[in-house]
Protein backbone atom coordinates (compact mmCIF):
# COMPACT_ATOMS: atom_id res chain seq x y z
CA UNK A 1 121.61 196.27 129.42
CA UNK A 2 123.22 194.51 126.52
CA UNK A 3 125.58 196.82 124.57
CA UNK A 4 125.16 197.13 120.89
CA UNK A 5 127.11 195.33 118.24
CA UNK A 6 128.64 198.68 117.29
CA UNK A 7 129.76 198.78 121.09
CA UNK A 8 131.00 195.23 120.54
CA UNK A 9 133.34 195.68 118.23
CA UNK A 10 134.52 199.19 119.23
CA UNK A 11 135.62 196.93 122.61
CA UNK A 12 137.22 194.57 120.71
CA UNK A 13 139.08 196.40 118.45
CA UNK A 14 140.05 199.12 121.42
CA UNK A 15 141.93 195.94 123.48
CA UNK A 16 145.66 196.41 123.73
CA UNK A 17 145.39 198.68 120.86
CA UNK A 18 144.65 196.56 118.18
CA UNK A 19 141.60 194.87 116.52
CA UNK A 20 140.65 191.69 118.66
CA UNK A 21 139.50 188.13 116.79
CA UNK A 22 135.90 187.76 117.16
CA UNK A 23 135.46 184.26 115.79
CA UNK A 24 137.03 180.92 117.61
CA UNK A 25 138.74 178.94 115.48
CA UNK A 26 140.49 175.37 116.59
CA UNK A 27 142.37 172.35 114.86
CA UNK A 28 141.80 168.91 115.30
CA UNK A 29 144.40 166.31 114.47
CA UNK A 30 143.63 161.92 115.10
CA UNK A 31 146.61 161.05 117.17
CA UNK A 32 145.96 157.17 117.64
CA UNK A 33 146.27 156.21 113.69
CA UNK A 34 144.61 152.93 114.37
CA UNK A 35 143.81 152.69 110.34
CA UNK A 36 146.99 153.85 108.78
CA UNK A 37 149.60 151.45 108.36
CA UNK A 38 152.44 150.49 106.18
CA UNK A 39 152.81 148.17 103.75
CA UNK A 40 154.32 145.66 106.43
CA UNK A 41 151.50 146.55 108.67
CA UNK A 42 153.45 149.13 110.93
CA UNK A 43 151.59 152.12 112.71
CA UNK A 44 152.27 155.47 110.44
CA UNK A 45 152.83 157.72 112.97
CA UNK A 46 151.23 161.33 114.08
CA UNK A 47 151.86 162.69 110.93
CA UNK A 48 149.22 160.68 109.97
CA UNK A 49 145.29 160.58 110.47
CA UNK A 50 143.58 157.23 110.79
CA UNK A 51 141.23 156.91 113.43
CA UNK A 52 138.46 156.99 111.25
CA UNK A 53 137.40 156.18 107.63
CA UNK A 54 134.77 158.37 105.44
CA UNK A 55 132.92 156.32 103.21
CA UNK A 56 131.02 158.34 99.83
CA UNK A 57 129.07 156.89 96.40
CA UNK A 58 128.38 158.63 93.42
CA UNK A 59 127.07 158.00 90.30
CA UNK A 60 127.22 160.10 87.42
CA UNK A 61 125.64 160.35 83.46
CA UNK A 62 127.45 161.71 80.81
CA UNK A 63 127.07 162.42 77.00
CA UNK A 64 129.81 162.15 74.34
CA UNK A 65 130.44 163.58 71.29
CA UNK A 66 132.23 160.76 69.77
CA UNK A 67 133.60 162.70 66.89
CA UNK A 68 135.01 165.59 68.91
CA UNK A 69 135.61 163.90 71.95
CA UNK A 70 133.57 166.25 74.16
CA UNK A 71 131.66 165.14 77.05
CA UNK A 72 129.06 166.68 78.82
CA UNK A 73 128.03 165.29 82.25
CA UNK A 74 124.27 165.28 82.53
CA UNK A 75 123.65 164.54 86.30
CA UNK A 76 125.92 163.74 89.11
CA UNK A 77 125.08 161.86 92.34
CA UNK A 78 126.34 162.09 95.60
CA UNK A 79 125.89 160.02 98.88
CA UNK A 80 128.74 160.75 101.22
CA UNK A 81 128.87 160.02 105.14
CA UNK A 82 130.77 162.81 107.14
CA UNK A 83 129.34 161.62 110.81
CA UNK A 84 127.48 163.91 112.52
CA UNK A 85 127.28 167.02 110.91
CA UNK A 86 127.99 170.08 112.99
CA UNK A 87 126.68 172.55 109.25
CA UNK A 88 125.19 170.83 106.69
CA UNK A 89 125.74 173.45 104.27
CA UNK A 90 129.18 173.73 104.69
CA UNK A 91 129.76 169.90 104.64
CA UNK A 92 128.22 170.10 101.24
CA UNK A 93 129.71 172.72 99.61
CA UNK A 94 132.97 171.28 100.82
CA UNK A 95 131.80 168.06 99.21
CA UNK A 96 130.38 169.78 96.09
CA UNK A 97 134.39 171.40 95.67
CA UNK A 98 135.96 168.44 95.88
CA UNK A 99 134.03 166.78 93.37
CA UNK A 100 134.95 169.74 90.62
CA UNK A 101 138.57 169.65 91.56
CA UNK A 102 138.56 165.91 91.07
CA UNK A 103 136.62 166.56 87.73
CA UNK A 104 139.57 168.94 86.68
CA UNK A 105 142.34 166.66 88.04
CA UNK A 106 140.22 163.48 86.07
CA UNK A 107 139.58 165.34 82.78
CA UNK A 108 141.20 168.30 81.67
CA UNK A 109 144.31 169.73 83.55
CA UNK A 110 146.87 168.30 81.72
CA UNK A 111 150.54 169.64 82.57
CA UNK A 112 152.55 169.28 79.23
CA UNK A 113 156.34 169.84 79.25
CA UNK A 114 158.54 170.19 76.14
CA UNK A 115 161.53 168.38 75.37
CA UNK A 116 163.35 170.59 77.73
CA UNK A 117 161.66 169.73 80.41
CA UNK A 118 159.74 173.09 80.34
CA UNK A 119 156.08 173.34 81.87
CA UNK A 120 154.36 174.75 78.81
CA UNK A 121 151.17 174.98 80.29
CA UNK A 122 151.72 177.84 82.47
CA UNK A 123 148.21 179.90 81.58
CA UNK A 124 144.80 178.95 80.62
CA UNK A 125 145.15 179.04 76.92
CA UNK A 126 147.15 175.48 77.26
CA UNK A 127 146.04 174.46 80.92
CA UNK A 128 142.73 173.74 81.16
CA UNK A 129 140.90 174.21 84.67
CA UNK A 130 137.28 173.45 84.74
CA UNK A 131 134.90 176.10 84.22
CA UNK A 132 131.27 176.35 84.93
CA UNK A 133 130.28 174.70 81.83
CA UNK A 134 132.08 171.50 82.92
CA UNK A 135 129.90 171.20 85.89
CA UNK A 136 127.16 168.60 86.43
CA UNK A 137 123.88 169.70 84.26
CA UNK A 138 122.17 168.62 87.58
CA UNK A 139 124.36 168.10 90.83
CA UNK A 140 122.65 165.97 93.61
CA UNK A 141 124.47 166.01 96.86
CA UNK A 142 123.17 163.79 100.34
CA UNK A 143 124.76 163.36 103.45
CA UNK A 144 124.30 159.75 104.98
CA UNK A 145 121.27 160.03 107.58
CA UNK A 146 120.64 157.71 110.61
CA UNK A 147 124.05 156.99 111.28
CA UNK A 148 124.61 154.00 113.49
CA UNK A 149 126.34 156.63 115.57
CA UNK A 150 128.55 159.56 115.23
CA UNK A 151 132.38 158.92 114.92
CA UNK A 152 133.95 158.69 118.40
CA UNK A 153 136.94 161.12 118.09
CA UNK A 154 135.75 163.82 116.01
CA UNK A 155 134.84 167.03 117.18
CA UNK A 156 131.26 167.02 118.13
CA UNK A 157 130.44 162.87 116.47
CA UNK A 158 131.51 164.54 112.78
CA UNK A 159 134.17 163.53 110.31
CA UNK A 160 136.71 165.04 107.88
CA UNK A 161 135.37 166.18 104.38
CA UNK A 162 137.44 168.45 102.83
CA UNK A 163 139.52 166.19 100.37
CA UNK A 164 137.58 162.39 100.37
CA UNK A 165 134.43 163.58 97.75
CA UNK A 166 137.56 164.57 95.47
CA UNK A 167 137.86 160.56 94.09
CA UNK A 168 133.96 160.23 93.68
CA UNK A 169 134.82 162.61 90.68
CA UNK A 170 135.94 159.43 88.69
CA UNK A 171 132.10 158.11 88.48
CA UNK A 172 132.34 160.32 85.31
CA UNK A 173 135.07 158.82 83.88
CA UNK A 174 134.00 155.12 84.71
CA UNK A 175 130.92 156.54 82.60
CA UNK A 176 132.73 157.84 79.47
CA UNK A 177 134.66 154.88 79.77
CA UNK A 178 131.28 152.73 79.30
CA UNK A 179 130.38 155.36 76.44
CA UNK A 180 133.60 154.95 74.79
CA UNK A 181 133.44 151.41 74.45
CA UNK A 182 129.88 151.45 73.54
CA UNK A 183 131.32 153.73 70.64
CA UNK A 184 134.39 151.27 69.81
CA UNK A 185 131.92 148.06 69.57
CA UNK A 186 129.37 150.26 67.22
CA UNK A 187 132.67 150.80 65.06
CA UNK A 188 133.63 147.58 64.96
CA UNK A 189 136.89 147.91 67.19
CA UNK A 190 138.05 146.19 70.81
CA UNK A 191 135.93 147.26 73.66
CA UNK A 192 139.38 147.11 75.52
CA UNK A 193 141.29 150.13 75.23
CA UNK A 194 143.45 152.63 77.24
CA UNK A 195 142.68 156.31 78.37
CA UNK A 196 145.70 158.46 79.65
CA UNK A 197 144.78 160.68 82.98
CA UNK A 198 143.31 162.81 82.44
CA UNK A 199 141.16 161.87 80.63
CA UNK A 200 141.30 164.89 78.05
CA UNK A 201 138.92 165.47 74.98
CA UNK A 202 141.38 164.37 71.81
CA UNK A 203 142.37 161.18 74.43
CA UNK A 204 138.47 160.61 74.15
CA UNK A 205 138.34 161.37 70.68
CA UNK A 206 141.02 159.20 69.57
CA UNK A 207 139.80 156.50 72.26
CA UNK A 208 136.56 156.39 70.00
CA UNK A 209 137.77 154.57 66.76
CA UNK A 210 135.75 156.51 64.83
CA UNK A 211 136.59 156.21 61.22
CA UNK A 212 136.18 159.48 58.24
CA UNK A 213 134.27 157.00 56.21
CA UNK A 214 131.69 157.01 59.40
CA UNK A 215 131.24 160.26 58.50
CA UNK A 216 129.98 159.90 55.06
CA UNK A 217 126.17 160.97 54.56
């Protein structure tokens, strides 16, 4: 008969007196590098992984408040290509994580030092990580279907997705860009300016040309 689960682990845990794994876990690491090169065209090396690319879109809306320099991202688009998947879900939330820490990295954690040199943004009352509220109203994530064919040295056809999604993040700030300028022409200035990175709110703000007399009633 099959034993229980409770028997299971009992087993497990009873072998060589201490608690025995009950998961397999593995790492995979690209040896042949074929895509990473130097800037002379040399091979990288193993420390680096290039035997495949991952390819991703996104697309993103955004609102700003042109006198405060707020934004609020309405929707967010994702198409992103990570082979064949071996768990959808997990591909997704991975991709879903990398775009908010690229949304942090892109708009609001800003290290500022002092004359001295000193990090004075060592808590969230300066730093500014990005909460909930900073999130896509409506996040839309896809993974590419029909494949011509999975990629031929990852495990199992899929590909790495842990870190890629992270630069699809900048679809927002290609969009405030577009609302910035839209804001600069209404107010009679350039439509070529310069935004720092991150992209914070009082860079936005000030990015704006917005005038006090433009706020007269």
């Amino acid at each position: 008969t099959e034993p229980t689960w409770t028997e299971v682990v009992s087993a497990a845990n009873a072998v060589l007196g201490h608690q025995e794994k009950l998961s397999a876990t593995g790492i995979f690491a690209p040896t042949s590098n074929r895509y990473t090169t130097d800037v002379e065209g040399n091979p990288n090396g193993k420390p680096f992984h290039g035997d495949y690319f991952t390819y991703g879109a996104a697309c993103s809306e955004v609102e700003v408040d042109i006198l405060t320099g707020e934004i609020q991202t309405l929707r967010s688009d994702i198409l992103f290509d990570v082979g064949k998947s071996i768990n959808a879900g997990i591909d997704i939330g991975q991709i879903e994580g990398a775009f908010a820490w690229g949304i942090g990295y892109y708009l609001f954690e800003e290290p500022l030092m002092d004359s001295k040199g000193v990090d004075r943004t060592q808590g969230v009352w300066e730093y500014k990580p990005p909460m909930a509220s900073e999130m896509p109203r409506e996040l839309s994530v896809e993974l590419v279907r029909d494949n011509p064919g999975p990629a031929p040295v990852g495990v199992l056809g899929s590909k790495a997705v842990a870190e890629p999604p992270f630069m699809l993040a900048y679809s927002i700030v290609g969009a405030v860009k577009k609302a910035v300028a839209s804001a600069r022409k209404d107010n009679g200035a350039s439509t070529t300016f310069d935004l720092p990175m991150p992209v914070t709110i009082d860079a936005i703000q000030r990015a704006c040309a917005v005038n006090p007399s433009h706020m007269k009633c």
